[in-house]
PDB file of N, CA and C in Angstrom:
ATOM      1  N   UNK A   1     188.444  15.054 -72.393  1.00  0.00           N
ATOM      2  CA  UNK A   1     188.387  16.498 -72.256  1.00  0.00           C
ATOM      3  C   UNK A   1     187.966  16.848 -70.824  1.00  0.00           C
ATOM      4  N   UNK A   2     188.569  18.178 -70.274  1.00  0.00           N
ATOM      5  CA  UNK A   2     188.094  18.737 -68.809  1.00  0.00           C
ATOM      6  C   UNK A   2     186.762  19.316 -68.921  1.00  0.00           C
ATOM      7  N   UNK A   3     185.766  18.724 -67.731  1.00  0.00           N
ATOM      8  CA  UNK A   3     185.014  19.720 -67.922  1.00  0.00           C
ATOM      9  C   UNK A   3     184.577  20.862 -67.049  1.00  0.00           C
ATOM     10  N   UNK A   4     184.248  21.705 -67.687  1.00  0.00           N
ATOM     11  CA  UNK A   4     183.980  23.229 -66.704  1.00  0.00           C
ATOM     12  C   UNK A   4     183.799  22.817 -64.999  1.00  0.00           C
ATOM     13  N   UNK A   5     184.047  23.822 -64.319  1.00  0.00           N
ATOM     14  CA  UNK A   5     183.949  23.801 -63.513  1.00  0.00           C
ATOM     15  C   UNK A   5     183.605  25.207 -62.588  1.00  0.00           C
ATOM     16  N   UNK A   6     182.776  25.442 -61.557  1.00  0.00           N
ATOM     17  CA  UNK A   6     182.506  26.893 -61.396  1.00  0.00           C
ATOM     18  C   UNK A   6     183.885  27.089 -60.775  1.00  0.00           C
ATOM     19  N   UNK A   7     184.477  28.558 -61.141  1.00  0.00           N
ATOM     20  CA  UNK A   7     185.606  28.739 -59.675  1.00  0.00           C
ATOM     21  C   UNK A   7     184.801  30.519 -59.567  1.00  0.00           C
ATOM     22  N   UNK A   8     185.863  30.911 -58.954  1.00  0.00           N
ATOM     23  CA  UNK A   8     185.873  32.519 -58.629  1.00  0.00           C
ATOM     24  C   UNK A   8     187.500  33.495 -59.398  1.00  0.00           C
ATOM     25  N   UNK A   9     186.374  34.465 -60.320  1.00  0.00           N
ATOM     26  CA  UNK A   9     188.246  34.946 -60.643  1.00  0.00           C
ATOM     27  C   UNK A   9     188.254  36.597 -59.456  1.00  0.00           C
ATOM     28  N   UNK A  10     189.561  36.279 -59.126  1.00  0.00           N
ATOM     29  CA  UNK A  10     189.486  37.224 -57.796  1.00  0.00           C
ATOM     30  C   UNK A  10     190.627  38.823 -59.273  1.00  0.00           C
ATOM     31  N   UNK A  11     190.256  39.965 -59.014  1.00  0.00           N
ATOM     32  CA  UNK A  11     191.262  40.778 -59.825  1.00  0.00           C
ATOM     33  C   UNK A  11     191.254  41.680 -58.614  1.00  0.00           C
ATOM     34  N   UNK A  12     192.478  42.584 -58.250  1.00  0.00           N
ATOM     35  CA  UNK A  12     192.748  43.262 -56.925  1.00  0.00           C
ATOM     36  C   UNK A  12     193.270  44.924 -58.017  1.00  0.00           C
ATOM     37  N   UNK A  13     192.449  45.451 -58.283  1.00  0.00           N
ATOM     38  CA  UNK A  13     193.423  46.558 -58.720  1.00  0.00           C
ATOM     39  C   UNK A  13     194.010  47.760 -57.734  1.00  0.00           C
ATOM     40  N   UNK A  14     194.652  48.257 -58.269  1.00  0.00           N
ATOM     41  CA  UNK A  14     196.231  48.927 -57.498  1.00  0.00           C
ATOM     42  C   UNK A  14     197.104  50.223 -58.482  1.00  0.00           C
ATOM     43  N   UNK A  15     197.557  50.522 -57.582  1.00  0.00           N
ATOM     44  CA  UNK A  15     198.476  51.433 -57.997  1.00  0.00           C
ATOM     45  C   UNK A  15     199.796  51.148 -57.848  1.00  0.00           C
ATOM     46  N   UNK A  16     200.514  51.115 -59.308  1.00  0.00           N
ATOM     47  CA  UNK A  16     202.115  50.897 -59.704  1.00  0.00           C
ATOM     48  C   UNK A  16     202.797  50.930 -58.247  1.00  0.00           C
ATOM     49  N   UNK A  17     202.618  52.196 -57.704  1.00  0.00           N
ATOM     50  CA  UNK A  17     203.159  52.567 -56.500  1.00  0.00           C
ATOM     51  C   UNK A  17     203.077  52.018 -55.170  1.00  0.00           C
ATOM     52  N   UNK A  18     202.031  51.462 -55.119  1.00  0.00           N
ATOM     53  CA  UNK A  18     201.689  50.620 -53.476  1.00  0.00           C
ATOM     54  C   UNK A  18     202.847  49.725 -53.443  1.00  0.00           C
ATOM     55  N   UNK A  19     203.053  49.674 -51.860  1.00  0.00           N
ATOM     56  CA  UNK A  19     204.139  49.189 -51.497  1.00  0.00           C
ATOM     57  C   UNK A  19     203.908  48.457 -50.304  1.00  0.00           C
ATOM     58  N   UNK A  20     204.400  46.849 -50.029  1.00  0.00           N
ATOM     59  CA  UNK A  20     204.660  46.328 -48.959  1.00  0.00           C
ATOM     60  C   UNK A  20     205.947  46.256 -48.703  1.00  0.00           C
ATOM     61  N   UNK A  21     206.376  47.271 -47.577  1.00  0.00           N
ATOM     62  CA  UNK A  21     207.830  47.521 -47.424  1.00  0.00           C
ATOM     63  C   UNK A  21     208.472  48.272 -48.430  1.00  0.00           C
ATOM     64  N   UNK A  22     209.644  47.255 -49.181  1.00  0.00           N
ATOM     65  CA  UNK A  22     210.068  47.944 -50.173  1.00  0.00           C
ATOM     66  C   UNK A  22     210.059  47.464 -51.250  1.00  0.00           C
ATOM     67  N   UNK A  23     208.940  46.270 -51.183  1.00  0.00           N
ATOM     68  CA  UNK A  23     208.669  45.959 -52.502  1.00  0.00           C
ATOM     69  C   UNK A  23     207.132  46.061 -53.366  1.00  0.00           C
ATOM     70  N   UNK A  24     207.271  46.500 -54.443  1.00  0.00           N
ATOM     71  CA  UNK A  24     206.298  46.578 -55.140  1.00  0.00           C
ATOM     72  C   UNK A  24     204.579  45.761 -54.626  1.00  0.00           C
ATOM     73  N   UNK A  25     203.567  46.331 -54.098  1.00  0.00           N
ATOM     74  CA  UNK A  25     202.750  45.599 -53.651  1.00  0.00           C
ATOM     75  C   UNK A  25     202.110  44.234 -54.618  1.00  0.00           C
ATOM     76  N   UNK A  26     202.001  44.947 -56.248  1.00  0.00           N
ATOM     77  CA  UNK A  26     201.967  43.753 -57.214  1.00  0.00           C
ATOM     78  C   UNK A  26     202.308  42.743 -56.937  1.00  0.00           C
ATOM     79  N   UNK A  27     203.638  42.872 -56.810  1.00  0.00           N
ATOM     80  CA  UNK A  27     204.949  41.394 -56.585  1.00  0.00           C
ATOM     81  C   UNK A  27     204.928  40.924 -55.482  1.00  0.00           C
ATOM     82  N   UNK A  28     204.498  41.677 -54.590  1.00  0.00           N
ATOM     83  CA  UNK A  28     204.056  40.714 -53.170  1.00  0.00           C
ATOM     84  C   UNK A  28     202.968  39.685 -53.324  1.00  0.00           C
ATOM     85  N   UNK A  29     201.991  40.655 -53.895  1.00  0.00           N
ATOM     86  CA  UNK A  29     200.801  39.608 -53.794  1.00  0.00           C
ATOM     87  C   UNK A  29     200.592  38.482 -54.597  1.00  0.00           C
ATOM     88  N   UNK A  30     201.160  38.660 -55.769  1.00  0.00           N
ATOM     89  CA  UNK A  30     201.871  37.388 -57.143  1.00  0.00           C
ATOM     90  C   UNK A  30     202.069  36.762 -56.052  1.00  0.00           C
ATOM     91  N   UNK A  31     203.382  36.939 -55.593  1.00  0.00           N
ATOM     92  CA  UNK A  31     204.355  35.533 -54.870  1.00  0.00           C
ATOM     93  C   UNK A  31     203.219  35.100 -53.733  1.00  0.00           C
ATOM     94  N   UNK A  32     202.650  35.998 -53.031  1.00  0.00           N
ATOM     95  CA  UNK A  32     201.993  35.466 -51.543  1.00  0.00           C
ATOM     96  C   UNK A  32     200.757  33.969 -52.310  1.00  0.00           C
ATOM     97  N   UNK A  33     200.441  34.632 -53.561  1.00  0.00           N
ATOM     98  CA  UNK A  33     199.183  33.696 -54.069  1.00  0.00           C
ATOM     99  C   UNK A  33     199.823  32.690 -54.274  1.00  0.00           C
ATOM    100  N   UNK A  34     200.937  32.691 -55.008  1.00  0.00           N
ATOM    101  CA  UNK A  34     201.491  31.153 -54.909  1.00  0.00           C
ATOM    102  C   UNK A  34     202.495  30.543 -53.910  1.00  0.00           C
ATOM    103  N   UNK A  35     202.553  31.179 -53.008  1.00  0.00           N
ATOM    104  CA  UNK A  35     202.735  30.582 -51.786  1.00  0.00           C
ATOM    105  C   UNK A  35     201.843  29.785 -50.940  1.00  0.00           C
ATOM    106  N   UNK A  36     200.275  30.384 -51.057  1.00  0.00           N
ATOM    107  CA  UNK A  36     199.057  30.083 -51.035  1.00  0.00           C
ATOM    108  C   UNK A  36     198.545  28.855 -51.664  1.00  0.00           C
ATOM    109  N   UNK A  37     199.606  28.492 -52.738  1.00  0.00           N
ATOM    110  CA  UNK A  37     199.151  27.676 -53.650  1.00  0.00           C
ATOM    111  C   UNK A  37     197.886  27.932 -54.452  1.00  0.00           C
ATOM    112  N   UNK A  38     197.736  28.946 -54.681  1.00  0.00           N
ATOM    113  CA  UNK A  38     196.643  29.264 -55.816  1.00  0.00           C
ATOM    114  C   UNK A  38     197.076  28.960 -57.369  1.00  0.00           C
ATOM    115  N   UNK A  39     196.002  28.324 -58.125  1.00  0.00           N
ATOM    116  CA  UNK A  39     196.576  27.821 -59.273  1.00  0.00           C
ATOM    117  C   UNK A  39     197.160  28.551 -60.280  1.00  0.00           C
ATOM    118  N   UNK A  40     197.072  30.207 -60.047  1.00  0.00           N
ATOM    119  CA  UNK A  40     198.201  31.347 -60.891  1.00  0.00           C
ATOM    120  C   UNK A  40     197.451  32.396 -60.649  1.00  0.00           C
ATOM    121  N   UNK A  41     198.696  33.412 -60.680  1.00  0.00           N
ATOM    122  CA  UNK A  41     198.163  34.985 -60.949  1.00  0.00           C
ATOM    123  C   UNK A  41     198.949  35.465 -61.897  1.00  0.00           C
ATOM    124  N   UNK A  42     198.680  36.358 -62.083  1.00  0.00           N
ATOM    125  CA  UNK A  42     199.234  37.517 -63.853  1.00  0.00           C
ATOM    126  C   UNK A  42     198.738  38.761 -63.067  1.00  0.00           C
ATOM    127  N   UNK A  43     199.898  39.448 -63.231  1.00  0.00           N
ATOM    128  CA  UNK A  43     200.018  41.189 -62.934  1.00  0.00           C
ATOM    129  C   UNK A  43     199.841  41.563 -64.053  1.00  0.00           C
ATOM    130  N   UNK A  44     198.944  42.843 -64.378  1.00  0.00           N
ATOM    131  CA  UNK A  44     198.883  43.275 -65.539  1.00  0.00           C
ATOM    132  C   UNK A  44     199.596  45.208 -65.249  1.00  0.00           C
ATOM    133  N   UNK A  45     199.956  45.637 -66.176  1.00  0.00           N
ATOM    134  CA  UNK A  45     200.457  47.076 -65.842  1.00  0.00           C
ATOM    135  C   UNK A  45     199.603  47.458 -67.115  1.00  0.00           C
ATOM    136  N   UNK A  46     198.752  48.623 -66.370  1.00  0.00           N
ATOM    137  CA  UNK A  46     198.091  49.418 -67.727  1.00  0.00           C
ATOM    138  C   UNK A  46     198.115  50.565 -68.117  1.00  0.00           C
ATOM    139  N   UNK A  47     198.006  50.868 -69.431  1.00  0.00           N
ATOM    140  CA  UNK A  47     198.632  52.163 -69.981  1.00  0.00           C
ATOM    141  C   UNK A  47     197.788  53.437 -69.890  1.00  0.00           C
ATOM    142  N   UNK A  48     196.745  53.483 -69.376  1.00  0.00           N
ATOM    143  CA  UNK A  48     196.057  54.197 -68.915  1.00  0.00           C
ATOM    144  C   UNK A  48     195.002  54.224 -67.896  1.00  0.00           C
ATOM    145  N   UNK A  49     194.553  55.083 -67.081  1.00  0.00           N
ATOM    146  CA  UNK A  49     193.547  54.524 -66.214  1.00  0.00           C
ATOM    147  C   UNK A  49     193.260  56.507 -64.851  1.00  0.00           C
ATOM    148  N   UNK A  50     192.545  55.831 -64.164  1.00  0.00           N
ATOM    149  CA  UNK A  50     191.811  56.542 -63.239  1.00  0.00           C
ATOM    150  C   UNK A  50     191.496  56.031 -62.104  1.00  0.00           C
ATOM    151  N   UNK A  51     192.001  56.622 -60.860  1.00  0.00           N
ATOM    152  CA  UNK A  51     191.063  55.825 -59.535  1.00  0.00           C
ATOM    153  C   UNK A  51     190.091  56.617 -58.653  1.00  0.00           C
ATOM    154  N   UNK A  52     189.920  56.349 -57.450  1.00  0.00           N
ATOM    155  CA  UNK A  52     188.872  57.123 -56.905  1.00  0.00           C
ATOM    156  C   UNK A  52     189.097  58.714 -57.055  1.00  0.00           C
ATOM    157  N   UNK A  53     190.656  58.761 -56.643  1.00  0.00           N
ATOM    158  CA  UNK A  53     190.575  60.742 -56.838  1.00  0.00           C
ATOM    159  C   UNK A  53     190.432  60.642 -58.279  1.00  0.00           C
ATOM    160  N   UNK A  54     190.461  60.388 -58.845  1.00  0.00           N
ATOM    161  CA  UNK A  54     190.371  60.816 -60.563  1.00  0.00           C
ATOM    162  C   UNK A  54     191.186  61.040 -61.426  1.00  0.00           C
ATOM    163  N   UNK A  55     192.546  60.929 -60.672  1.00  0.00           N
ATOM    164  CA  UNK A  55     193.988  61.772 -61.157  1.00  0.00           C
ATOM    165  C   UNK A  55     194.149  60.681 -61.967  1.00  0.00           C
ATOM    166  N   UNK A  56     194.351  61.248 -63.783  1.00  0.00           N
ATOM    167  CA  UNK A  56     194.631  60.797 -64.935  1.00  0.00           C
ATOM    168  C   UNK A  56     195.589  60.174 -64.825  1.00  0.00           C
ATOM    169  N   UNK A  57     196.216  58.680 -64.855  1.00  0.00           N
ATOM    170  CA  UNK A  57     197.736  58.431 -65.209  1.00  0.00           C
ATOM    171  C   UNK A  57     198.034  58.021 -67.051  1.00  0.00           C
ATOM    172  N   UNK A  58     199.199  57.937 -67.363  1.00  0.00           N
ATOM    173  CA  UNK A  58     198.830  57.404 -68.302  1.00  0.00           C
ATOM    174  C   UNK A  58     200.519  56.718 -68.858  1.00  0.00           C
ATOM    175  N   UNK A  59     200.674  56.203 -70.008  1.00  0.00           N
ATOM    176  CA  UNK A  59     202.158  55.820 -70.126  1.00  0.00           C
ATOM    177  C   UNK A  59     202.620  56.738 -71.559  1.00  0.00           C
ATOM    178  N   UNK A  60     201.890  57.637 -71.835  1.00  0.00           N
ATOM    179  CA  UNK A  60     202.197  58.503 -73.119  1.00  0.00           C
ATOM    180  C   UNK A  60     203.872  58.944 -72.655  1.00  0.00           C
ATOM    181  N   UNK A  61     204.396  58.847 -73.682  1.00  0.00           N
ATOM    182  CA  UNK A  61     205.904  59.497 -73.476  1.00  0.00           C
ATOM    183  C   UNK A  61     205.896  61.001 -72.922  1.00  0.00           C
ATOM    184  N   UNK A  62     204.843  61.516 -73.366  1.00  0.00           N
ATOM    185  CA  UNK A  62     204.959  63.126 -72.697  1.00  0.00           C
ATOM    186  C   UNK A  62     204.460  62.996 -71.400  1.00  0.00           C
ATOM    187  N   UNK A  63     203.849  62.254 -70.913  1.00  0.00           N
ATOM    188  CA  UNK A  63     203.137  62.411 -69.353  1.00  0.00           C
ATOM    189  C   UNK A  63     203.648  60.967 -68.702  1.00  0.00           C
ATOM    190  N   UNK A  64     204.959  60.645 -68.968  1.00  0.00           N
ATOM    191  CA  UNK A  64     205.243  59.372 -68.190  1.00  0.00           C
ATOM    192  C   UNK A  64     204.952  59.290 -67.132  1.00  0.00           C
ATOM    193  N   UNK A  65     204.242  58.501 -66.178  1.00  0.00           N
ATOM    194  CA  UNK A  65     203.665  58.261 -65.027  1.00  0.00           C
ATOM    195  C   UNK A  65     204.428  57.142 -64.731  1.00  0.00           C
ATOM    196  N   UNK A  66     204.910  57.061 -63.141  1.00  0.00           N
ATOM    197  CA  UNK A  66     205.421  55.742 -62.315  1.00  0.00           C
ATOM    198  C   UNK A  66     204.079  55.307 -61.627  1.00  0.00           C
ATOM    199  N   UNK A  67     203.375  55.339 -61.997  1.00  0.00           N
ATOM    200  CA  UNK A  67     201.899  55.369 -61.128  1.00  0.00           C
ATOM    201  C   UNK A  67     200.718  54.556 -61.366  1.00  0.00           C
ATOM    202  N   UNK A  68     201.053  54.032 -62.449  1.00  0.00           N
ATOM    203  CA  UNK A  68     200.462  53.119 -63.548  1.00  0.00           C
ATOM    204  C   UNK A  68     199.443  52.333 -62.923  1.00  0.00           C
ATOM    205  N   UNK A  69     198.365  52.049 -63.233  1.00  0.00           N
ATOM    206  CA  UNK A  69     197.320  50.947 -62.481  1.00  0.00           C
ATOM    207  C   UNK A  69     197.900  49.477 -62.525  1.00  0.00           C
ATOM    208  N   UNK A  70     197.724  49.009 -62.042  1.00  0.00           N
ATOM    209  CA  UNK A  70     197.782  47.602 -61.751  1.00  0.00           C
ATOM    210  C   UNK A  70     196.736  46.697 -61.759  1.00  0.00           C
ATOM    211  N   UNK A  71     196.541  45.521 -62.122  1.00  0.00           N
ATOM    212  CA  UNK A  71     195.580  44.285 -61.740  1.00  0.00           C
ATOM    213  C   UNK A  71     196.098  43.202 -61.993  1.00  0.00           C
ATOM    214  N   UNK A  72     195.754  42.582 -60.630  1.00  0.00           N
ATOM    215  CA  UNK A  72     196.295  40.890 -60.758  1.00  0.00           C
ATOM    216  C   UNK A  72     195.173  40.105 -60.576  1.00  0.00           C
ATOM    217  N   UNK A  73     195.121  39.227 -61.330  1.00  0.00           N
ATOM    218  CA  UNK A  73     194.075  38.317 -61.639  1.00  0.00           C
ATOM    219  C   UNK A  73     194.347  36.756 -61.372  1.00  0.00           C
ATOM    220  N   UNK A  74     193.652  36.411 -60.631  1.00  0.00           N
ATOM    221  CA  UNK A  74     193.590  35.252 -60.225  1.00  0.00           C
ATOM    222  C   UNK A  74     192.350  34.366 -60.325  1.00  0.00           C
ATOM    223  N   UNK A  75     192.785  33.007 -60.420  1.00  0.00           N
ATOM    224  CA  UNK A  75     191.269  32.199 -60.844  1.00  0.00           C
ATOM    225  C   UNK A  75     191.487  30.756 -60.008  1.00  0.00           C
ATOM    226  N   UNK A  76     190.682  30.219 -59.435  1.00  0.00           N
ATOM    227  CA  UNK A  76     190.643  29.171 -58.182  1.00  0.00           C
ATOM    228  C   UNK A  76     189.047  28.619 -57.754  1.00  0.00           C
ATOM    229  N   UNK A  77     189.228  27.592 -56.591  1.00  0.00           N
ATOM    230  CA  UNK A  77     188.366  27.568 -56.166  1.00  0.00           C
ATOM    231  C   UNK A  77     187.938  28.262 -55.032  1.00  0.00           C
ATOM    232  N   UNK A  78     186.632  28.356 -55.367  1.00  0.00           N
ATOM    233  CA  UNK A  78     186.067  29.511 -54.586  1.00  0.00           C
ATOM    234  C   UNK A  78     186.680  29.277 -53.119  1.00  0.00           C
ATOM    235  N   UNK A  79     186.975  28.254 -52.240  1.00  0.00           N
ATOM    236  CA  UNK A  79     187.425  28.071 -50.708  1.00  0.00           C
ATOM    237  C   UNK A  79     188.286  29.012 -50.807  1.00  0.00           C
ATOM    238  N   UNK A  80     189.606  28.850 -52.064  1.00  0.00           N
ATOM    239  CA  UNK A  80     190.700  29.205 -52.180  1.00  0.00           C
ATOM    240  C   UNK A  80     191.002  30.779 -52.084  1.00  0.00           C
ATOM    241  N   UNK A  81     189.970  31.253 -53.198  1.00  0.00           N
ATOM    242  CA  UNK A  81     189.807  32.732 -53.689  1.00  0.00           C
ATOM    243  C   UNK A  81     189.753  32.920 -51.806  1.00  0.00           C
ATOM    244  N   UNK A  82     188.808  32.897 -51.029  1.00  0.00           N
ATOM    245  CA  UNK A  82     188.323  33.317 -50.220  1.00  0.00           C
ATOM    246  C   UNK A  82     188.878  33.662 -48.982  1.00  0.00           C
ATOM    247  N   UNK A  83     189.880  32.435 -48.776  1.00  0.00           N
ATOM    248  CA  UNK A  83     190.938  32.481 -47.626  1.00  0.00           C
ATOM    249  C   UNK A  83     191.978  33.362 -48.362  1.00  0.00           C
ATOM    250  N   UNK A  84     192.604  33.117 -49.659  1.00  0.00           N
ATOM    251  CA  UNK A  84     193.546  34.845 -50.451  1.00  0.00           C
ATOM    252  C   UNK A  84     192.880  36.052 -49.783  1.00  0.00           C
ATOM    253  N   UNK A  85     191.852  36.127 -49.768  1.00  0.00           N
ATOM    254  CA  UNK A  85     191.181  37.703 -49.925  1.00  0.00           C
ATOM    255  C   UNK A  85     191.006  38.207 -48.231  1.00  0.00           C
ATOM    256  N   UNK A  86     191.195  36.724 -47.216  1.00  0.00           N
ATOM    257  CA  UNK A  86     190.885  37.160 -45.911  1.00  0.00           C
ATOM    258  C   UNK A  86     192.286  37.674 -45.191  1.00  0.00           C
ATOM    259  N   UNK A  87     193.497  36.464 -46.329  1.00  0.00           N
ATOM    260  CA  UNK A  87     195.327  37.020 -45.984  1.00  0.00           C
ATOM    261  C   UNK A  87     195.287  38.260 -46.464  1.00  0.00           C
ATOM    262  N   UNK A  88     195.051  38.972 -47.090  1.00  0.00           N
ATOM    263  CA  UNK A  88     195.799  40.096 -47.636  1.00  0.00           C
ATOM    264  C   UNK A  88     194.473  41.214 -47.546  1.00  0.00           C
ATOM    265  N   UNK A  89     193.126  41.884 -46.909  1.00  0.00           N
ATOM    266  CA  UNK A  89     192.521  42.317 -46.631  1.00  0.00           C
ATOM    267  C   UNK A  89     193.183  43.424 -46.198  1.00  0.00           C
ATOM    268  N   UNK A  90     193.950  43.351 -45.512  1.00  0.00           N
ATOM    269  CA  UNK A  90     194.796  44.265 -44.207  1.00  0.00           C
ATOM    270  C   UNK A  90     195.630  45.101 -45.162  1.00  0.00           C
ATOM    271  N   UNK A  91     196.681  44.959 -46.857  1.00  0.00           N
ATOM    272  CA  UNK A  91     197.230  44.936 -47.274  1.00  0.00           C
ATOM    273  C   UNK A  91     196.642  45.974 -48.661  1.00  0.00           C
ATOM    274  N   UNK A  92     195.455  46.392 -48.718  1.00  0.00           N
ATOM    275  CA  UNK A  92     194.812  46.648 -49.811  1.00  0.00           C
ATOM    276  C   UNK A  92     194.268  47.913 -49.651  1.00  0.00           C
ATOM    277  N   UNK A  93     194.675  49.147 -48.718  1.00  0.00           N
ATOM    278  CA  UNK A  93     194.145  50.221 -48.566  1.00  0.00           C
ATOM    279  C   UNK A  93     194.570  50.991 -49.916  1.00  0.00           C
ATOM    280  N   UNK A  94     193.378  51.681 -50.507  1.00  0.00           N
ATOM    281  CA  UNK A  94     193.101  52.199 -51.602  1.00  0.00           C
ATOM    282  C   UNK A  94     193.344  51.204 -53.102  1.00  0.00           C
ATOM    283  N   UNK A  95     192.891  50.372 -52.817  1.00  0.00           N
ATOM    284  CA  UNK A  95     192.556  49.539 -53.854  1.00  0.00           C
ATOM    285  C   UNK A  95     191.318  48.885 -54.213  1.00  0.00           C
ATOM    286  N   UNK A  96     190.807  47.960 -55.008  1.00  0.00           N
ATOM    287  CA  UNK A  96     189.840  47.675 -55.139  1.00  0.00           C
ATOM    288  C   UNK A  96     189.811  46.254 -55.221  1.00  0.00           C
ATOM    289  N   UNK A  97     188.834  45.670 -55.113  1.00  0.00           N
ATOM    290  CA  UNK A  97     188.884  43.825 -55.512  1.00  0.00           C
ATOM    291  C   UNK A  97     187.256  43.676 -55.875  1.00  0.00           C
ATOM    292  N   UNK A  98     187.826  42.981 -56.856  1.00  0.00           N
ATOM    293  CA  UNK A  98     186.069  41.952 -57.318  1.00  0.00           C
ATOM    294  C   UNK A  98     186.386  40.621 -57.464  1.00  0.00           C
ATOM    295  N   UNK A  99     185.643  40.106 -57.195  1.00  0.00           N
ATOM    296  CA  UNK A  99     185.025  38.487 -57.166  1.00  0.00           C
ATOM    297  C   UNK A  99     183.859  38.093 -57.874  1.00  0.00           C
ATOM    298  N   UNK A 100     184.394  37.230 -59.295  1.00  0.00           N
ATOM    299  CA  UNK A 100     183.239  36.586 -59.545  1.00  0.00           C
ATOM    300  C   UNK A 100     182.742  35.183 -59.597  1.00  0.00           C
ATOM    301  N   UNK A 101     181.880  34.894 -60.073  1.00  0.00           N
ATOM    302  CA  UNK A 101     181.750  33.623 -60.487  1.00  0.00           C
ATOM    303  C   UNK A 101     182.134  32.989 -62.205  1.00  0.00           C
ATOM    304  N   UNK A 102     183.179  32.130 -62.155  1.00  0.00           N
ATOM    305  CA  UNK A 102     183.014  32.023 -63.881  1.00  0.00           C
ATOM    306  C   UNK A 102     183.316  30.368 -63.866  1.00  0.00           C
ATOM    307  N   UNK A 103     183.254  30.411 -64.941  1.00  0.00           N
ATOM    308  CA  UNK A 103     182.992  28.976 -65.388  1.00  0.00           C
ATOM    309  C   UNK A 103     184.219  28.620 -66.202  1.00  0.00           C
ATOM    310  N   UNK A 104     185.500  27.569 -65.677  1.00  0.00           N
ATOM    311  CA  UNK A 104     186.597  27.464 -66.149  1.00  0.00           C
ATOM    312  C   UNK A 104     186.849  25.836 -66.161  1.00  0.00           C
ATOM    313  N   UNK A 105     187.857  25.862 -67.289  1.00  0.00           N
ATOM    314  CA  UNK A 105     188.489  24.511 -67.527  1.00  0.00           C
ATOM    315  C   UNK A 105     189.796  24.569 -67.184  1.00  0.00           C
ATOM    316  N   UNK A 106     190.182  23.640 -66.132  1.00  0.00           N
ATOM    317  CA  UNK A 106     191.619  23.677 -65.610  1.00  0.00           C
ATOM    318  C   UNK A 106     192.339  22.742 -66.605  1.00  0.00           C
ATOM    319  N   UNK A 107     193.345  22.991 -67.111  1.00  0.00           N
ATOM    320  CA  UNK A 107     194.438  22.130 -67.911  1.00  0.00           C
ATOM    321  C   UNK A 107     195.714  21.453 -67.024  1.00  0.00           C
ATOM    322  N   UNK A 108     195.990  20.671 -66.994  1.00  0.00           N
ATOM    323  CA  UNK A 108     197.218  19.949 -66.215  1.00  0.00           C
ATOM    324  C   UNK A 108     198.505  19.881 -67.226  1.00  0.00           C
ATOM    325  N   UNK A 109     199.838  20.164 -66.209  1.00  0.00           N
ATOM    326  CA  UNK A 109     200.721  20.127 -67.590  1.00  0.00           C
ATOM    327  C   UNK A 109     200.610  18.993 -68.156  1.00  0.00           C
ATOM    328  N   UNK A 110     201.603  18.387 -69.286  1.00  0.00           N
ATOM    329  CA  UNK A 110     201.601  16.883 -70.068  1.00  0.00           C
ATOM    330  C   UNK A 110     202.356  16.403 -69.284  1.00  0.00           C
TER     331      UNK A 110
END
């Protein structure tokens, strides 16, 4: 069996809408992490939410929003998390990021 190990899970939240160039900022930063070779990220799109201005989005059929929050979550070693967060710093105006410490078991494929 693996055993635990400390890493850092890095989550960057965002708005549906942010954009590097003309692509979705989400999908940039997915691909850039594993370009990075970070051991995975997952974009999440959520059905409701709020950011600093406060402006309600939500995915109700009556108030369809393109605007949707975002979070991508990533989990690594801490070196790893750290040099991600120093590439893409520049890339993150009006967004947010946390970093923690957690305690994970890495699985290898079979």
């Amino acid at each position: 069996m693996t055993q635990l190990t400390e890493m850092l899970a890095l989550r960057i939240h965002l708005s549906e809408r942010a954009r590097h160039g003309h692509q979705p900022l989400y999908e940039y930063l997915v691909l850039l992490a594993r370009e990075a070779g970070l051991a995975g990220a997952t974009a999440w799109r959520g059905h409701l939410g709020f950011g600093h201005d406060g402006h309600l989005t939500t995915a109700k059929i009556l108030q369809l929003s393109e605007d949707l929050p975002v979070v991508i979550e990533m989990v690594d070693e801490a070196a790893r998390i750290e040099a991600f967060v120093e590439q893409v710093d520049g890339l993150l105006a009006g967004g947010l990021v946390t970093v923690q410490k957690v305690m994970a078991r890495r699985y290898q494929g079979r």
